[in-house]
PDB file of N, CA and C in Angstrom:
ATOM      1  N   UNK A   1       0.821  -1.193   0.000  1.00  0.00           N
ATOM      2  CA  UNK A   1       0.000   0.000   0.000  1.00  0.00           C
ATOM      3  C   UNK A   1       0.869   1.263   0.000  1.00  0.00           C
ATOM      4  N   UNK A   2       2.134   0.998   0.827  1.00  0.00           N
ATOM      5  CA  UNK A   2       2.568   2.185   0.608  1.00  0.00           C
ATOM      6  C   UNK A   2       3.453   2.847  -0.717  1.00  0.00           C
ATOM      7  N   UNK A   3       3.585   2.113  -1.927  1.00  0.00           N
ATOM      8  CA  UNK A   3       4.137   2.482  -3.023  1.00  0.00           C
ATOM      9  C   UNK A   3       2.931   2.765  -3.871  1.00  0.00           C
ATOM     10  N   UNK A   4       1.939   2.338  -3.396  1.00  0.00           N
ATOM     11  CA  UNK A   4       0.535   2.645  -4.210  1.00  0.00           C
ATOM     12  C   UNK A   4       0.337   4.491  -3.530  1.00  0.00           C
ATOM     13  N   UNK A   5       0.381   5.016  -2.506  1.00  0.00           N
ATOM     14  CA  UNK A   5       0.821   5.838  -1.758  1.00  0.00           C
ATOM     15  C   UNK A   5       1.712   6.963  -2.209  1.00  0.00           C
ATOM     16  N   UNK A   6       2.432   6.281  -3.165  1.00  0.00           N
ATOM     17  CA  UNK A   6       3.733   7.055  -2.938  1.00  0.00           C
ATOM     18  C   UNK A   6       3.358   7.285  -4.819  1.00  0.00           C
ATOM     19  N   UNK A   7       2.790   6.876  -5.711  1.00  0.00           N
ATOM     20  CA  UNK A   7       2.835   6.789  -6.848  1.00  0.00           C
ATOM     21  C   UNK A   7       1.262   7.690  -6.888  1.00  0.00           C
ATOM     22  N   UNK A   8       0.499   8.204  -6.374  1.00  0.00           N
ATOM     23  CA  UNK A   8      -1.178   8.525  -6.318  1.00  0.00           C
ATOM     24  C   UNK A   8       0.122   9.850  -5.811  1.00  0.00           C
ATOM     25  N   UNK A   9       0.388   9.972  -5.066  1.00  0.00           N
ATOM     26  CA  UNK A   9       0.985  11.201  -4.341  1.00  0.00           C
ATOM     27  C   UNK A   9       1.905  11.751  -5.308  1.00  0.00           C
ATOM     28  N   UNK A  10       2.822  11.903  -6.088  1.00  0.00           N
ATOM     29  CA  UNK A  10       3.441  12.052  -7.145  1.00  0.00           C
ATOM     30  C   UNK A  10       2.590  12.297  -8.662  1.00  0.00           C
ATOM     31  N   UNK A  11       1.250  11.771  -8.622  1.00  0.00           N
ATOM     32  CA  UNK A  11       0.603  12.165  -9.511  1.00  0.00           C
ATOM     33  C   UNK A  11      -0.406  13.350  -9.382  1.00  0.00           C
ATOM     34  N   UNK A  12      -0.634  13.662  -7.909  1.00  0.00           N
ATOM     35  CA  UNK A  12      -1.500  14.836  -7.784  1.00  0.00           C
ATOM     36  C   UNK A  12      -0.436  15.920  -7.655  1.00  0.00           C
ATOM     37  N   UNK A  13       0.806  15.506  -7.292  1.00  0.00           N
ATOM     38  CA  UNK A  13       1.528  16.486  -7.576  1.00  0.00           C
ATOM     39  C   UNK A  13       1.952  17.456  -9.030  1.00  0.00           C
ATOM     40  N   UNK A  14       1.781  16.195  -9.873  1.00  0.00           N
ATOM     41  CA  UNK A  14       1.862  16.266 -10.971  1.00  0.00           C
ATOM     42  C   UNK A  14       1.049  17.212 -11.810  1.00  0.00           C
ATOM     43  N   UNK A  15      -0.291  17.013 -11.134  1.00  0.00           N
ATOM     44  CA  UNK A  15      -1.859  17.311 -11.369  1.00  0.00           C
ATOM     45  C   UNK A  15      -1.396  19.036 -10.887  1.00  0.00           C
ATOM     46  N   UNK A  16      -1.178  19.254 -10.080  1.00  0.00           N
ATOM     47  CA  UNK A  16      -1.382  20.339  -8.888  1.00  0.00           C
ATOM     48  C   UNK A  16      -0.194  20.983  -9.976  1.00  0.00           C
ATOM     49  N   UNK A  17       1.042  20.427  -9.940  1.00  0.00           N
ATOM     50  CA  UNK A  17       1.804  21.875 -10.486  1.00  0.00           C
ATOM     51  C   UNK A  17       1.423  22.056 -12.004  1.00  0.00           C
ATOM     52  N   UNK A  18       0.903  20.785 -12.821  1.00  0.00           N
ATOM     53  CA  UNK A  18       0.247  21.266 -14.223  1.00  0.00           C
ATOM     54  C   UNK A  18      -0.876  22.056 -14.153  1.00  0.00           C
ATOM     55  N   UNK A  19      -1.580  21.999 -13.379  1.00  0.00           N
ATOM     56  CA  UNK A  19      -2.536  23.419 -12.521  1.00  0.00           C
ATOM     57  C   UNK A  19      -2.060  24.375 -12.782  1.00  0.00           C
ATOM     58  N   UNK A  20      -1.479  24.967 -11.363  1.00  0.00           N
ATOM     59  CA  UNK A  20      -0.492  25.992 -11.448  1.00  0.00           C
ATOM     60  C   UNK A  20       0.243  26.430 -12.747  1.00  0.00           C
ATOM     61  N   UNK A  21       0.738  26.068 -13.533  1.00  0.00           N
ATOM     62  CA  UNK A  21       1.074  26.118 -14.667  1.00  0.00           C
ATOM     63  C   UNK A  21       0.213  26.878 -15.749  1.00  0.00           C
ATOM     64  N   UNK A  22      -0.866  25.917 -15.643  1.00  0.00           N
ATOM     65  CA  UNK A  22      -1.923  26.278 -16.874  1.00  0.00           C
ATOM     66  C   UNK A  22      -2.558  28.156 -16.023  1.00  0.00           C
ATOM     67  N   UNK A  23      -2.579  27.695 -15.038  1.00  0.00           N
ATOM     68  CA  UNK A  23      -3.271  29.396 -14.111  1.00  0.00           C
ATOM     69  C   UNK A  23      -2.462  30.850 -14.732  1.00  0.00           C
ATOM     70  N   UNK A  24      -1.081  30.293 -14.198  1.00  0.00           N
ATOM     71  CA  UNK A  24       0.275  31.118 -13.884  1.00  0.00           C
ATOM     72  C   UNK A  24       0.444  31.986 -15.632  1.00  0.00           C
ATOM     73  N   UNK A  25       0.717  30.868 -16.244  1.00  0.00           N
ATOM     74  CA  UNK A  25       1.226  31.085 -17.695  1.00  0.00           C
ATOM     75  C   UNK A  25       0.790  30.740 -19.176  1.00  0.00           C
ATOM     76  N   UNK A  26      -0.578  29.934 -18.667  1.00  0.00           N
ATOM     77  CA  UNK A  26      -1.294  29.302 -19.962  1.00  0.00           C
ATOM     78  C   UNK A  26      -0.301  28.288 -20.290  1.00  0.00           C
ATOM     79  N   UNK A  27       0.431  27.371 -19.713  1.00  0.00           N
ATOM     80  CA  UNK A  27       1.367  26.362 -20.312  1.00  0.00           C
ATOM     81  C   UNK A  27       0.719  25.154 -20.090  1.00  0.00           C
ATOM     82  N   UNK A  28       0.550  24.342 -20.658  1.00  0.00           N
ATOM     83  CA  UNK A  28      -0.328  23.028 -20.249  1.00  0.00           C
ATOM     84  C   UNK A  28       0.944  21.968 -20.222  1.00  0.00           C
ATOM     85  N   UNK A  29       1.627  21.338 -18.857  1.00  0.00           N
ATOM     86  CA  UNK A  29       2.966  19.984 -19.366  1.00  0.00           C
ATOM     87  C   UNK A  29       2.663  19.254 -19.612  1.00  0.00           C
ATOM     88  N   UNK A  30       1.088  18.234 -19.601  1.00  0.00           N
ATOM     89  CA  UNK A  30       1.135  17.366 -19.650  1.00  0.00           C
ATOM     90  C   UNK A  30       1.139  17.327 -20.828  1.00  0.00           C
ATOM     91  N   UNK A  31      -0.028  18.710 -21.898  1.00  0.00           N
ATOM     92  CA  UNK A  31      -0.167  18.708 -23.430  1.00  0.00           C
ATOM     93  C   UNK A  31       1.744  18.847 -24.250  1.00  0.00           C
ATOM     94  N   UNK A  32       3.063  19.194 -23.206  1.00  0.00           N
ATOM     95  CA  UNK A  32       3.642  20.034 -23.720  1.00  0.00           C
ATOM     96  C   UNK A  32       4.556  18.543 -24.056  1.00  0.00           C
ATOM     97  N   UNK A  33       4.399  17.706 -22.931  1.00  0.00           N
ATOM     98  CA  UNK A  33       5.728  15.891 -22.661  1.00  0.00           C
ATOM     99  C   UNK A  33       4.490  14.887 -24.009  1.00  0.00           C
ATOM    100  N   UNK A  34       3.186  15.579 -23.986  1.00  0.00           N
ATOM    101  CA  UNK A  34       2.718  14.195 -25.079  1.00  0.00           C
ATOM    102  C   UNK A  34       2.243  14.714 -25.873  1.00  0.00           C
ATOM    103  N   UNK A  35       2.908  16.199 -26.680  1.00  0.00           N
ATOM    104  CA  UNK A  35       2.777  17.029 -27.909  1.00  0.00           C
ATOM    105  C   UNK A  35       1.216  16.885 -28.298  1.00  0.00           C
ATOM    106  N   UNK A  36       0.094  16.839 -27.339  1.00  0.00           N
ATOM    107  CA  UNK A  36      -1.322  16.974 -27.612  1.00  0.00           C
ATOM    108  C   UNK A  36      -1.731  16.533 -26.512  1.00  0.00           C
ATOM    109  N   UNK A  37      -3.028  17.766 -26.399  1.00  0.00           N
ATOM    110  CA  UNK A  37      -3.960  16.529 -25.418  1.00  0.00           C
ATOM    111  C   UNK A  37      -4.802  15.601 -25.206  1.00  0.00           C
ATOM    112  N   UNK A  38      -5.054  15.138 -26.865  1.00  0.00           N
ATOM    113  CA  UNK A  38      -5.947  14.387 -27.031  1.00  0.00           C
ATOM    114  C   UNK A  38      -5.096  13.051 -27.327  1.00  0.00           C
ATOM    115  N   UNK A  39      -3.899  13.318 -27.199  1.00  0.00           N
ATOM    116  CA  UNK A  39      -3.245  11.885 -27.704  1.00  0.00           C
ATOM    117  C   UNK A  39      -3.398  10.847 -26.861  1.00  0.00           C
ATOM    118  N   UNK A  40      -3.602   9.421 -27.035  1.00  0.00           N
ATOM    119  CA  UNK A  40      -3.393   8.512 -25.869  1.00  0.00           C
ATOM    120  C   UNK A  40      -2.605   8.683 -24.588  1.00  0.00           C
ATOM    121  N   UNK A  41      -1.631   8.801 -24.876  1.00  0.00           N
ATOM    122  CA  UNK A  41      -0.276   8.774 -23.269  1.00  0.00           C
ATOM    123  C   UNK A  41      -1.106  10.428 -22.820  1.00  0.00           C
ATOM    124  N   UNK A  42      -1.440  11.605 -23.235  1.00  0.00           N
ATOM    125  CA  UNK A  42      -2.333  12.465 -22.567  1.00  0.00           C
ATOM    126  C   UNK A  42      -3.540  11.845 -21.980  1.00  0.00           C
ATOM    127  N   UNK A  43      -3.884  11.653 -22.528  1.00  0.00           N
ATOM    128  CA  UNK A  43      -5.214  10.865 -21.554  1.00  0.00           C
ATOM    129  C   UNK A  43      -5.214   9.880 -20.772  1.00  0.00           C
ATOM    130  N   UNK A  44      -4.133   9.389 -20.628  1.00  0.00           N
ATOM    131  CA  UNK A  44      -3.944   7.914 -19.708  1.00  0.00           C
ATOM    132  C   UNK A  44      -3.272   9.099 -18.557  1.00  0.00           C
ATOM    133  N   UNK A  45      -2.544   9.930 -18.901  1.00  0.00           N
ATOM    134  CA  UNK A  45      -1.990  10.700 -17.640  1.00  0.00           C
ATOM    135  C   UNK A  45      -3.188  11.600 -17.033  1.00  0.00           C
ATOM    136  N   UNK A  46      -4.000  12.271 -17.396  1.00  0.00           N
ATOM    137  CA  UNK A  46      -5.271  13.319 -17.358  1.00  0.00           C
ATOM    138  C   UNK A  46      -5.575  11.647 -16.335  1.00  0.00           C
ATOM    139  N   UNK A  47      -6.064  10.680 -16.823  1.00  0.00           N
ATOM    140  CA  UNK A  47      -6.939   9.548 -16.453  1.00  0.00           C
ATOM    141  C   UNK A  47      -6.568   9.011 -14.909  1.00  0.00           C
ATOM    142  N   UNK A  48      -4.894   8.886 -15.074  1.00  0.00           N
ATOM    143  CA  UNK A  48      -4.489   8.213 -14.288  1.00  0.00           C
ATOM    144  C   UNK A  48      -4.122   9.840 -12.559  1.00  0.00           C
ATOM    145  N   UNK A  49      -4.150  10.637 -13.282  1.00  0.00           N
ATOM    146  CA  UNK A  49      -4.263  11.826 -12.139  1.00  0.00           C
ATOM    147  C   UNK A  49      -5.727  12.001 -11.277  1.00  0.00           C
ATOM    148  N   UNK A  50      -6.288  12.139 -12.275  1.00  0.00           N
ATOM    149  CA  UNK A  50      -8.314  12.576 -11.944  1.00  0.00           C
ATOM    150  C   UNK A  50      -8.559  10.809 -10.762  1.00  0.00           C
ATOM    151  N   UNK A  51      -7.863   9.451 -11.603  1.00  0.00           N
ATOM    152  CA  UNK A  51      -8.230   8.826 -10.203  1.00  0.00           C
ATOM    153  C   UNK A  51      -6.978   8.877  -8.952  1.00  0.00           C
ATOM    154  N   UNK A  52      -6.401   9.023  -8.971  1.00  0.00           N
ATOM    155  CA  UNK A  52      -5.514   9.419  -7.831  1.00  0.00           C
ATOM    156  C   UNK A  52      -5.694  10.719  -7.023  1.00  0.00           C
ATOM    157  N   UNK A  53      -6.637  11.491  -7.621  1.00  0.00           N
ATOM    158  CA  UNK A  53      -7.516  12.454  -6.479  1.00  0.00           C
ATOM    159  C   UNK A  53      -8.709  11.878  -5.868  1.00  0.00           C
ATOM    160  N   UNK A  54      -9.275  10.732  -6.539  1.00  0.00           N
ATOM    161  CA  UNK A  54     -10.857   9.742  -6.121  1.00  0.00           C
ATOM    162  C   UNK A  54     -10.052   9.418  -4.846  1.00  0.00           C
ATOM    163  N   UNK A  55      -9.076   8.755  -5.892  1.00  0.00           N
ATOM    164  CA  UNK A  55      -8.586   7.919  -4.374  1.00  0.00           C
ATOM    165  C   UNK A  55      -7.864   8.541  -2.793  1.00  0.00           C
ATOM    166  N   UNK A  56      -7.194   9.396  -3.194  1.00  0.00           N
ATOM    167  CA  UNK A  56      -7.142  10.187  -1.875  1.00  0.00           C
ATOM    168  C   UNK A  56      -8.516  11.008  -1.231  1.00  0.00           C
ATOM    169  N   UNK A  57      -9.336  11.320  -1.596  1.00  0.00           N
ATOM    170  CA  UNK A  57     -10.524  11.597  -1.430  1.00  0.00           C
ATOM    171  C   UNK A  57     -11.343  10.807  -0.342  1.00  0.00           C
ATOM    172  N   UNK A  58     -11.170   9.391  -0.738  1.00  0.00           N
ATOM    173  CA  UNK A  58     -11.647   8.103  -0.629  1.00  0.00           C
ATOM    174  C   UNK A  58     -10.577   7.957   0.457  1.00  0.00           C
ATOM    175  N   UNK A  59      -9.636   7.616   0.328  1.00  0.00           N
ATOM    176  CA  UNK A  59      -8.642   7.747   1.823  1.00  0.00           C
ATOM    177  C   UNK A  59      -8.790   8.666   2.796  1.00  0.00           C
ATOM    178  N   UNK A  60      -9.107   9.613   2.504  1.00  0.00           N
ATOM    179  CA  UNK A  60      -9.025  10.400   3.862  1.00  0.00           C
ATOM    180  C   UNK A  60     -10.532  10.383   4.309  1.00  0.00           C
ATOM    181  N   UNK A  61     -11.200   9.855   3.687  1.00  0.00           N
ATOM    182  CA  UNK A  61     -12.723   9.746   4.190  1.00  0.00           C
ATOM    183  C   UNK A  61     -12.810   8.337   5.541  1.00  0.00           C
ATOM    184  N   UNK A  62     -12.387   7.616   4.588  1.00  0.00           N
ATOM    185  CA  UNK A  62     -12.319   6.261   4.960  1.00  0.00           C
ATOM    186  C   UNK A  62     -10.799   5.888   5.374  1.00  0.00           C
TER     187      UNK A  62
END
């Protein structure tokens, strides 16, 4: 559990400073590392962030 932990935590980070980013400067990284955002590896990252906020959500509830 705790590398599951440690990999959900690294992705909202991920989430959080591509945030910041898009706010700050209009820069999107995740669109900028998979040259689109509609491309597959963009959406598996968009995918794999959005549930690693469920799931901390879900952790700190429960």
């Amino acid at each position: 559990m705790s590398i599951l932990k440690t990999i959900v935590s690294i992705l909202i980070l991920l989430g959080a400073i591509n945030w910041g980013l898009v706010g700050l400067f209009n820069f999107d990284l995740i669109e900028f590392i998979f040259k689109s955002k509609t491309s597959l590896g963009a959406r598996i990252a968009y995918t794999l962030i959005g549930l690693s906020g469920i799931f901390t959500i879900l952790y700190l509830i429960f």
